[in-house]
C-alpha atoms as a PDB file:
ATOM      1  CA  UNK A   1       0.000   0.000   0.000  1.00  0.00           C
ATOM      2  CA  UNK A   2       1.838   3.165  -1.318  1.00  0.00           C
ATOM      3  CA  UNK A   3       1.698   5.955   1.885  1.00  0.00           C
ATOM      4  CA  UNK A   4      -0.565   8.121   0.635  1.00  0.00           C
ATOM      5  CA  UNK A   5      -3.648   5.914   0.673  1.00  0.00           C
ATOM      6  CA  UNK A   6      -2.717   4.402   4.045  1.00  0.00           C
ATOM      7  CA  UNK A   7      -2.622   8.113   5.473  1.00  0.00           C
ATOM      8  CA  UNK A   8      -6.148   8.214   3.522  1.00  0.00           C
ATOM      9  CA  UNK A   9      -7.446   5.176   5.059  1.00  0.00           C
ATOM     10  CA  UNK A  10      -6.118   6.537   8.630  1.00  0.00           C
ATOM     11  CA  UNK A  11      -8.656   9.443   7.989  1.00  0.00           C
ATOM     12  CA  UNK A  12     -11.661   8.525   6.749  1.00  0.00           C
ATOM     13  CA  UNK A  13     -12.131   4.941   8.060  1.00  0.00           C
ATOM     14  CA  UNK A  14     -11.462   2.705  11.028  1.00  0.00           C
ATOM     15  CA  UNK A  15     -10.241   0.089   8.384  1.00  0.00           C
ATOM     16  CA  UNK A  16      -9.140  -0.696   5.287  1.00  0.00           C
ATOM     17  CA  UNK A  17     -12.276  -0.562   2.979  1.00  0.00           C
ATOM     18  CA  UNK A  18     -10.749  -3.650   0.601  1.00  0.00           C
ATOM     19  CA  UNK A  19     -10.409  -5.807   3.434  1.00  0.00           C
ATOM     20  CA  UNK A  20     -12.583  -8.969   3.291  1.00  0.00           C
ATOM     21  CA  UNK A  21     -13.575  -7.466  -0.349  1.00  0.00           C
ATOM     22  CA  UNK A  22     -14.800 -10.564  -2.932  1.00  0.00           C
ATOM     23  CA  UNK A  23     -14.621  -9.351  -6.661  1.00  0.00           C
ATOM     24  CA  UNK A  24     -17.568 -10.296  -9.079  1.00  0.00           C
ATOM     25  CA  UNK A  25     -15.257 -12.111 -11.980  1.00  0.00           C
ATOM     26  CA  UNK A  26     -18.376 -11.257 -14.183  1.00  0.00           C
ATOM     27  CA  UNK A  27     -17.876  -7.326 -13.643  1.00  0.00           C
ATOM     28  CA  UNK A  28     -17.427  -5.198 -16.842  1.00  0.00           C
ATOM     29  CA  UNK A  29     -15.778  -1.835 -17.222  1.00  0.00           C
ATOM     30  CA  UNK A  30     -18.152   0.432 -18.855  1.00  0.00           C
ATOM     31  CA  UNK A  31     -17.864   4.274 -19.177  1.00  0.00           C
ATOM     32  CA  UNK A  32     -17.309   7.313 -20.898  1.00  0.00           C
ATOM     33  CA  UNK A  33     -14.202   9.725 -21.735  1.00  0.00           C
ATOM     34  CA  UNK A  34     -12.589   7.952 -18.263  1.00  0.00           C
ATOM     35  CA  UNK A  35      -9.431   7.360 -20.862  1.00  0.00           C
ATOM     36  CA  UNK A  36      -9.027  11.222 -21.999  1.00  0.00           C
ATOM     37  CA  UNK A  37      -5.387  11.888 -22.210  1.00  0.00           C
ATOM     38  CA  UNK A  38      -5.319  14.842 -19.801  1.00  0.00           C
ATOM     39  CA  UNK A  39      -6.257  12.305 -16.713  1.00  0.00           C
ATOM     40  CA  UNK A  40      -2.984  10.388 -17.154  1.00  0.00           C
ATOM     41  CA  UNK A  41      -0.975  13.532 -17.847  1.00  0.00           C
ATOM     42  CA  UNK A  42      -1.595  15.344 -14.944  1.00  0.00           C
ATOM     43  CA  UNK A  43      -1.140  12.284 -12.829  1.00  0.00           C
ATOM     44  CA  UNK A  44       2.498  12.127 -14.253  1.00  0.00           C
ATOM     45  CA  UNK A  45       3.710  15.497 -13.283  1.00  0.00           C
ATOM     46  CA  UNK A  46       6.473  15.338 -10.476  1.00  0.00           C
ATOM     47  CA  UNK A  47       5.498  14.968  -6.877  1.00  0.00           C
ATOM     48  CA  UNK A  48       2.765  13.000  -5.145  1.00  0.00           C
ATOM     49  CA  UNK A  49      -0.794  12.849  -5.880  1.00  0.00           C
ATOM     50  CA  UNK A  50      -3.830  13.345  -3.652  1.00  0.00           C
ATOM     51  CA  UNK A  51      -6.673  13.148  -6.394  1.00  0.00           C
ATOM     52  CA  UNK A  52     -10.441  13.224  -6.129  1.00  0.00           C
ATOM     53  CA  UNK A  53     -12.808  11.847  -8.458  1.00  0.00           C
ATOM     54  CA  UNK A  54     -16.245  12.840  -8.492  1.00  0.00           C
ATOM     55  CA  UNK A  55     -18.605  10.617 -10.275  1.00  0.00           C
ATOM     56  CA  UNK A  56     -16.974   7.106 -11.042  1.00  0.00           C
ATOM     57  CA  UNK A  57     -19.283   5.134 -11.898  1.00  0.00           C
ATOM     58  CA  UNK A  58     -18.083   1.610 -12.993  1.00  0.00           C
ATOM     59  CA  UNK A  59     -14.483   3.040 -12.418  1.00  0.00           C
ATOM     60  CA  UNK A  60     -12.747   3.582 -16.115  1.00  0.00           C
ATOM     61  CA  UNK A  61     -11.569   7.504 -15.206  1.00  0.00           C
ATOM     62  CA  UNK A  62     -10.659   6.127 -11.401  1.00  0.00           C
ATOM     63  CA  UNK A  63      -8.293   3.114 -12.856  1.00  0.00           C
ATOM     64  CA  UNK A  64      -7.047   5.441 -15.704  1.00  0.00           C
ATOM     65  CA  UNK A  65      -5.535   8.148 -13.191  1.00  0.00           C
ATOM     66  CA  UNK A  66      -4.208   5.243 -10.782  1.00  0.00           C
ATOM     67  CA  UNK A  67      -3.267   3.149 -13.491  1.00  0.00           C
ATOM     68  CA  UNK A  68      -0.521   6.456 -14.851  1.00  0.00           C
ATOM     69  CA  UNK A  69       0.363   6.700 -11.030  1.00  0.00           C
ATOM     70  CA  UNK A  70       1.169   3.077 -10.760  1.00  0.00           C
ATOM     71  CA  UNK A  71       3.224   3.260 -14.180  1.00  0.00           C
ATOM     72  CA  UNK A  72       5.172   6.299 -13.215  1.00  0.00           C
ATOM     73  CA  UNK A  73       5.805   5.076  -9.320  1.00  0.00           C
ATOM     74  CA  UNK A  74       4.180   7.673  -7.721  1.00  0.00           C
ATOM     75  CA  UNK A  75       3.231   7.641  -4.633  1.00  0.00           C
ATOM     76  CA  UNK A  76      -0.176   8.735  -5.120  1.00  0.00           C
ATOM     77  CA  UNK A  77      -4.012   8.008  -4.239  1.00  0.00           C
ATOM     78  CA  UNK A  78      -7.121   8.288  -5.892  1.00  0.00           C
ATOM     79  CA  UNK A  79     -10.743   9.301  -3.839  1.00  0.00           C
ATOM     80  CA  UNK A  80     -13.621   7.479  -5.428  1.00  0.00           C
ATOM     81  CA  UNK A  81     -16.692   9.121  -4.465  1.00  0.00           C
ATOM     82  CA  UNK A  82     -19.802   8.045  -5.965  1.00  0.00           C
ATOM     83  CA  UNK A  83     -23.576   7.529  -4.643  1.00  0.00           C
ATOM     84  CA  UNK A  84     -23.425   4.446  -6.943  1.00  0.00           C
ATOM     85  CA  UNK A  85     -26.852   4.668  -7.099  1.00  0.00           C
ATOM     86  CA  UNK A  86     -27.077   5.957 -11.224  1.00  0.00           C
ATOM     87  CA  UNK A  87     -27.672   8.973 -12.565  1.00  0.00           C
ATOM     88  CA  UNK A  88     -31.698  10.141 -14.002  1.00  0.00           C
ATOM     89  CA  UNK A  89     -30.585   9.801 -17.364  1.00  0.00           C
ATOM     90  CA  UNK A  90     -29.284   5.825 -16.170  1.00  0.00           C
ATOM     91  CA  UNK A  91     -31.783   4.912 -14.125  1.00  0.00           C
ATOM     92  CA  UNK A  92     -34.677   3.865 -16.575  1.00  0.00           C
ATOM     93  CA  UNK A  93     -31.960   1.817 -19.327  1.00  0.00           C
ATOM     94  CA  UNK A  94     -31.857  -1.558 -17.093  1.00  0.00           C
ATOM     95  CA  UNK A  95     -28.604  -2.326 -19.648  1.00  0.00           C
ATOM     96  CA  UNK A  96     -26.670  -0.592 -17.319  1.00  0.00           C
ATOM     97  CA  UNK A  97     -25.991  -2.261 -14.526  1.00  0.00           C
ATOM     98  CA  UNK A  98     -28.564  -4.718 -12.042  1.00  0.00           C
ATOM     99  CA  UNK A  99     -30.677  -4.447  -8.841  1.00  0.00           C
ATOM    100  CA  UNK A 100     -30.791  -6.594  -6.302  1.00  0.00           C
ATOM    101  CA  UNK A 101     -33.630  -5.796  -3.702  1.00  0.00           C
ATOM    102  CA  UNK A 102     -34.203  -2.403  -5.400  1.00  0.00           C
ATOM    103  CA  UNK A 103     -30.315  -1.354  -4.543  1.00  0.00           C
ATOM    104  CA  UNK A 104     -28.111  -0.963  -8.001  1.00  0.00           C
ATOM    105  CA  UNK A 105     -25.218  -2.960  -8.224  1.00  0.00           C
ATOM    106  CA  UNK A 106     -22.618  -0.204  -9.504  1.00  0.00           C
ATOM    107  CA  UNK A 107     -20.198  -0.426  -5.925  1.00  0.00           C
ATOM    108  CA  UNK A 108     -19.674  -3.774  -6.184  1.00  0.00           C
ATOM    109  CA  UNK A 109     -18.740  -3.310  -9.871  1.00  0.00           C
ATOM    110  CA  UNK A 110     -16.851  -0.688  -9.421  1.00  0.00           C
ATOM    111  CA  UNK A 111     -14.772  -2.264  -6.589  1.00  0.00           C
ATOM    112  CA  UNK A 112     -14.517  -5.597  -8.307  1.00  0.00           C
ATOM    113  CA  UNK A 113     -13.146  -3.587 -11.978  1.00  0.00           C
ATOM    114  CA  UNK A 114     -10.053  -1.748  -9.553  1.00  0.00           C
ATOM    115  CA  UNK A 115      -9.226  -5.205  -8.430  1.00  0.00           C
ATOM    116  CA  UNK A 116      -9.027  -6.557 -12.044  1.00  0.00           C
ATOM    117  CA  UNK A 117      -6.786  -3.661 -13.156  1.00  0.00           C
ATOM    118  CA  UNK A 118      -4.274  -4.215 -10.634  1.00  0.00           C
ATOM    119  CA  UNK A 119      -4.899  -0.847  -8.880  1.00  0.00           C
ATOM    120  CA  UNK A 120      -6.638  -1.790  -5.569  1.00  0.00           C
ATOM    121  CA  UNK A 121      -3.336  -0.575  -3.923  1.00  0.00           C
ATOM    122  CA  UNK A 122      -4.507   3.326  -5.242  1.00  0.00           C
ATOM    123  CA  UNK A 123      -7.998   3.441  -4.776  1.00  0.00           C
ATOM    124  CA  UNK A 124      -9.920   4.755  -1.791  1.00  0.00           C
ATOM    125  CA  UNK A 125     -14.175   3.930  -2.468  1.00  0.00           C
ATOM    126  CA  UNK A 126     -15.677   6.864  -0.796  1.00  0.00           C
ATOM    127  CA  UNK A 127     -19.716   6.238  -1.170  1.00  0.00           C
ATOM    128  CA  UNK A 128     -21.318   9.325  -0.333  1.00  0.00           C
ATOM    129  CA  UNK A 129     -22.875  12.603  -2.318  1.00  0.00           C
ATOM    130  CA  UNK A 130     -20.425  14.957  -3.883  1.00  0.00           C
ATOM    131  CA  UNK A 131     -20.982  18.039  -1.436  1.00  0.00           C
ATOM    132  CA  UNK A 132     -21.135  15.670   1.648  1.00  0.00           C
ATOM    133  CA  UNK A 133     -17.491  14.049   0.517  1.00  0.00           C
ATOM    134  CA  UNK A 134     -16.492  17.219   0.150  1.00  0.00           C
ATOM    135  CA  UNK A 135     -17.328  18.539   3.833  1.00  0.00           C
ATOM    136  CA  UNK A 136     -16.242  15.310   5.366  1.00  0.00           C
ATOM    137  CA  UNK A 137     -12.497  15.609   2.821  1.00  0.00           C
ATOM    138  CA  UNK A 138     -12.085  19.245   4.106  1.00  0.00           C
ATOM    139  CA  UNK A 139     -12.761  18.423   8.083  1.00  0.00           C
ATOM    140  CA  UNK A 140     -10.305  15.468   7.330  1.00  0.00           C
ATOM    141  CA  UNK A 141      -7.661  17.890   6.282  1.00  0.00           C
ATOM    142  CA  UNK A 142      -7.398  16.464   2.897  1.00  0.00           C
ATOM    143  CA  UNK A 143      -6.279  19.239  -0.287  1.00  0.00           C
ATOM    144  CA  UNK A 144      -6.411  17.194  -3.503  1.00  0.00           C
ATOM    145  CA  UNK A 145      -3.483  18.157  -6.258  1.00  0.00           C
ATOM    146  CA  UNK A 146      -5.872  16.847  -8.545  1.00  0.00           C
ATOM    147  CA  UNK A 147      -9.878  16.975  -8.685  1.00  0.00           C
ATOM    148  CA  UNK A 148     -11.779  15.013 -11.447  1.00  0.00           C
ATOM    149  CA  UNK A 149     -15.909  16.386 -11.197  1.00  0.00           C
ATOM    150  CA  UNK A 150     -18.166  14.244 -13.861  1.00  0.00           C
ATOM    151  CA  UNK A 151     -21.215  13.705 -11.213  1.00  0.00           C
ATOM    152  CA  UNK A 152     -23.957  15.518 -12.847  1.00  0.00           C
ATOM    153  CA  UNK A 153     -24.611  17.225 -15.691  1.00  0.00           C
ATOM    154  CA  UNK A 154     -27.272  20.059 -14.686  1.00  0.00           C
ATOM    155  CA  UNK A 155     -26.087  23.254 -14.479  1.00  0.00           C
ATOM    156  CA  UNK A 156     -26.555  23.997 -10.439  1.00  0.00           C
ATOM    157  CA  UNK A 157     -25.054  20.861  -9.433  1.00  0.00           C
ATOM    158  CA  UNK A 158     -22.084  20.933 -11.516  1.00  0.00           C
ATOM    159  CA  UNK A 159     -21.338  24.570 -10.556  1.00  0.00           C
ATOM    160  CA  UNK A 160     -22.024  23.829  -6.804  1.00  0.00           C
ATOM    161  CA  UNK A 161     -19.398  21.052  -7.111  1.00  0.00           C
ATOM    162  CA  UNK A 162     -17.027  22.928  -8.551  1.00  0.00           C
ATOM    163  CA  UNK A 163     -17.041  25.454  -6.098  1.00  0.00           C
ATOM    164  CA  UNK A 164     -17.381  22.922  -3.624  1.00  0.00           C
ATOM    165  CA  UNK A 165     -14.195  20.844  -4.731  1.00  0.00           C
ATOM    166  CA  UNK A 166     -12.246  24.380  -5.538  1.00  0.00           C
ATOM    167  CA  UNK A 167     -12.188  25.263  -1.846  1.00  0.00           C
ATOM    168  CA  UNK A 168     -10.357  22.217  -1.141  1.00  0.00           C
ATOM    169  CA  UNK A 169      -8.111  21.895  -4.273  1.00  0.00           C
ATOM    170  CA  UNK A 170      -4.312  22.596  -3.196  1.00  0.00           C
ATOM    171  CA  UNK A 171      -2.786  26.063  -4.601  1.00  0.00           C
ATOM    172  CA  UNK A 172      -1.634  24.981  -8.400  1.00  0.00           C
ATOM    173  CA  UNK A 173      -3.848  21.892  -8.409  1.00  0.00           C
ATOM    174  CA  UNK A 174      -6.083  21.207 -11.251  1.00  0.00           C
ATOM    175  CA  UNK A 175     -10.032  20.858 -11.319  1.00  0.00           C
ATOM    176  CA  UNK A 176     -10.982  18.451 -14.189  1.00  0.00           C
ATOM    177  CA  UNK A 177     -14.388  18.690 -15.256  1.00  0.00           C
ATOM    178  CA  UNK A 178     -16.304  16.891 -17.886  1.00  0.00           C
ATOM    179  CA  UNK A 179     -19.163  16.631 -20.367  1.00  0.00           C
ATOM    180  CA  UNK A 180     -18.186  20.152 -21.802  1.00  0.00           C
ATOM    181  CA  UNK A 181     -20.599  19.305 -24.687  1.00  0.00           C
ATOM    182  CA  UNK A 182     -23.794  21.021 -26.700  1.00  0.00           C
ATOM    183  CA  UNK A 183     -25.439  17.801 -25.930  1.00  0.00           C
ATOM    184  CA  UNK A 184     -24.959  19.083 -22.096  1.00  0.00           C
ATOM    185  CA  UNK A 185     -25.520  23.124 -22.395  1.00  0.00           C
ATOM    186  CA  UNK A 186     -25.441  23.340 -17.920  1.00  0.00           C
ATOM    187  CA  UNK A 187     -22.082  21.866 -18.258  1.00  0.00           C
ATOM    188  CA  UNK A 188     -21.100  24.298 -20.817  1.00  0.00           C
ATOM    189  CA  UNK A 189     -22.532  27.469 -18.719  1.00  0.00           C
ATOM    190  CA  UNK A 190     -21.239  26.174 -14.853  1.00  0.00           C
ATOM    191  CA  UNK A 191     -17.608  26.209 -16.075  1.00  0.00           C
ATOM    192  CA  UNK A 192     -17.913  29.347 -17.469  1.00  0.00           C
ATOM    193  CA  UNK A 193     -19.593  30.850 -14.995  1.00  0.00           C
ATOM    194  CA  UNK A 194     -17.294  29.222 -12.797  1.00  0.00           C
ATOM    195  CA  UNK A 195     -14.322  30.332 -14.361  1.00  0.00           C
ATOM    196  CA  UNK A 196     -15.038  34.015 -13.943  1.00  0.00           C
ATOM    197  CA  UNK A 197     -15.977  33.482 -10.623  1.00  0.00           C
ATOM    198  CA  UNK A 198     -12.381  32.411  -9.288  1.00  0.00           C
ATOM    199  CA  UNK A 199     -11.116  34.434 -12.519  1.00  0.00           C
ATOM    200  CA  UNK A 200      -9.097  31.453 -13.930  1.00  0.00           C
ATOM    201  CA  UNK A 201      -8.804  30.799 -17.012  1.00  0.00           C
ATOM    202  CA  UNK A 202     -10.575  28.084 -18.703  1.00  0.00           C
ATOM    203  CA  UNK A 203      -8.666  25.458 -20.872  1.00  0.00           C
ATOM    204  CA  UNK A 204     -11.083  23.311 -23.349  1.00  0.00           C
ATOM    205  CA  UNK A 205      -9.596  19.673 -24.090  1.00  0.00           C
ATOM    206  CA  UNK A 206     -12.583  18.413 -25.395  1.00  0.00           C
ATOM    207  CA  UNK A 207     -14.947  17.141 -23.926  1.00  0.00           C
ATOM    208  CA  UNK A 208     -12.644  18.060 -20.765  1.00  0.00           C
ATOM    209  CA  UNK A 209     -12.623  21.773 -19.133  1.00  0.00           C
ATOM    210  CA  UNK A 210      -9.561  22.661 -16.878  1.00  0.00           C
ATOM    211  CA  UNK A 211      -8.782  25.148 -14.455  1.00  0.00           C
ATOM    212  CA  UNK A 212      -5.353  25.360 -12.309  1.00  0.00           C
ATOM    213  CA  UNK A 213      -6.097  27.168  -9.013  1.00  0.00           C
ATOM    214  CA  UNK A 214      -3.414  29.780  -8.054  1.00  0.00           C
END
């Protein structure tokens, strides 16, 4: 276990959340723009690497960023946080993932696709809401070099997490954000909005937006 995820452990949990852990062999990684070059880039830049990602799902952006960390022997440690619960426009298209007893099946997927890519060692799970993980994350101590947001795609909540994840970001860390599409026109207007708010300026890698916080 590299030190930066055992000091994460220390903090948010009384043990290690992959102890015990049985993967599901029959798990599938699903997602999408969780391989966009600029999530393995930043996680390559000198120093170690505290990141957050908001909005997992079945974990391709999560093992992406650990998987560069891994590569490049940094001591480094990705934040998970997810409802794993869907989002609206996933809930209806039963394709997705399963239910069992009402309860989707996406933490147990996403825990079981870490495992499979060799990565277990840089993942913390953190299931909770993206403005919740970020109060319990800042009363924890915990400044991220590196923030990934891709939890919703309205227009408040993306814009409240933002601002929610920028007032823990470490000076010079980057805020990732995704979805920066005309299919998705709140994305479009929270980072801009967002960017004159902290007066940053806003870098377009499509369908990625990136700030760097002073």
């Amino acid at each position: 276990m590299p030190a930066l995820q055992k000091m994460v452990v220390d903090c948010l949990y009384d043990r290690d959340p992959w102890q015990g852990f049985v993967p599901d062999a029959s798990a599938v990684l699903q997602g999408w723009n969780g391989d966009h070059g600029s999530l393995s880039r930043l996680m390559t830049t000198p120093g170690s690497k505290l990141v957050v990602d908001v909005g997992v799902w079945k974990g391709q952006s999560t093992i992406r960023m650990a998987s560069a960390m891994r590569d490049a022997g940094i001591d480094g440690c990705v934040i998970a946080v997810d409802t794993f619960l869907g989002s609206p426009e996933h809930w209806a298209d039963t394709s997705l993932f399963q239910r069992h007893w009402g309860m989707p099946d996406l933490y147990r997927t996403f825990m079981s696709n870490v495992c499979a890519a060799g990565v277990r060692d840089y993942v913390v799970p953190m299931p909770q809401t993206s403005v919740t993980a970020a109060m319990i994350l800042a009363r924890a101590g915990l400044s991220p070099s590196v923030v990934h947001v891709d939890a919703a795609h309205e227009y408040r909540e993306v814009l409240r997490d933002a601002q929610e994840y920028w007032s823990i970001l470490a000076p010079g860390g980057y805020l990732i954000g995704d979805d920066y599409d005309q299919s998705w026109p709140g994305v479009i207007q929270a980072a801009g909005e967002f960017s004159a708010q902290v007066c940053r300026p806003l870098t377009i890698e499509l369908p990625k937006w990136i700030l760097q916080k002073a």
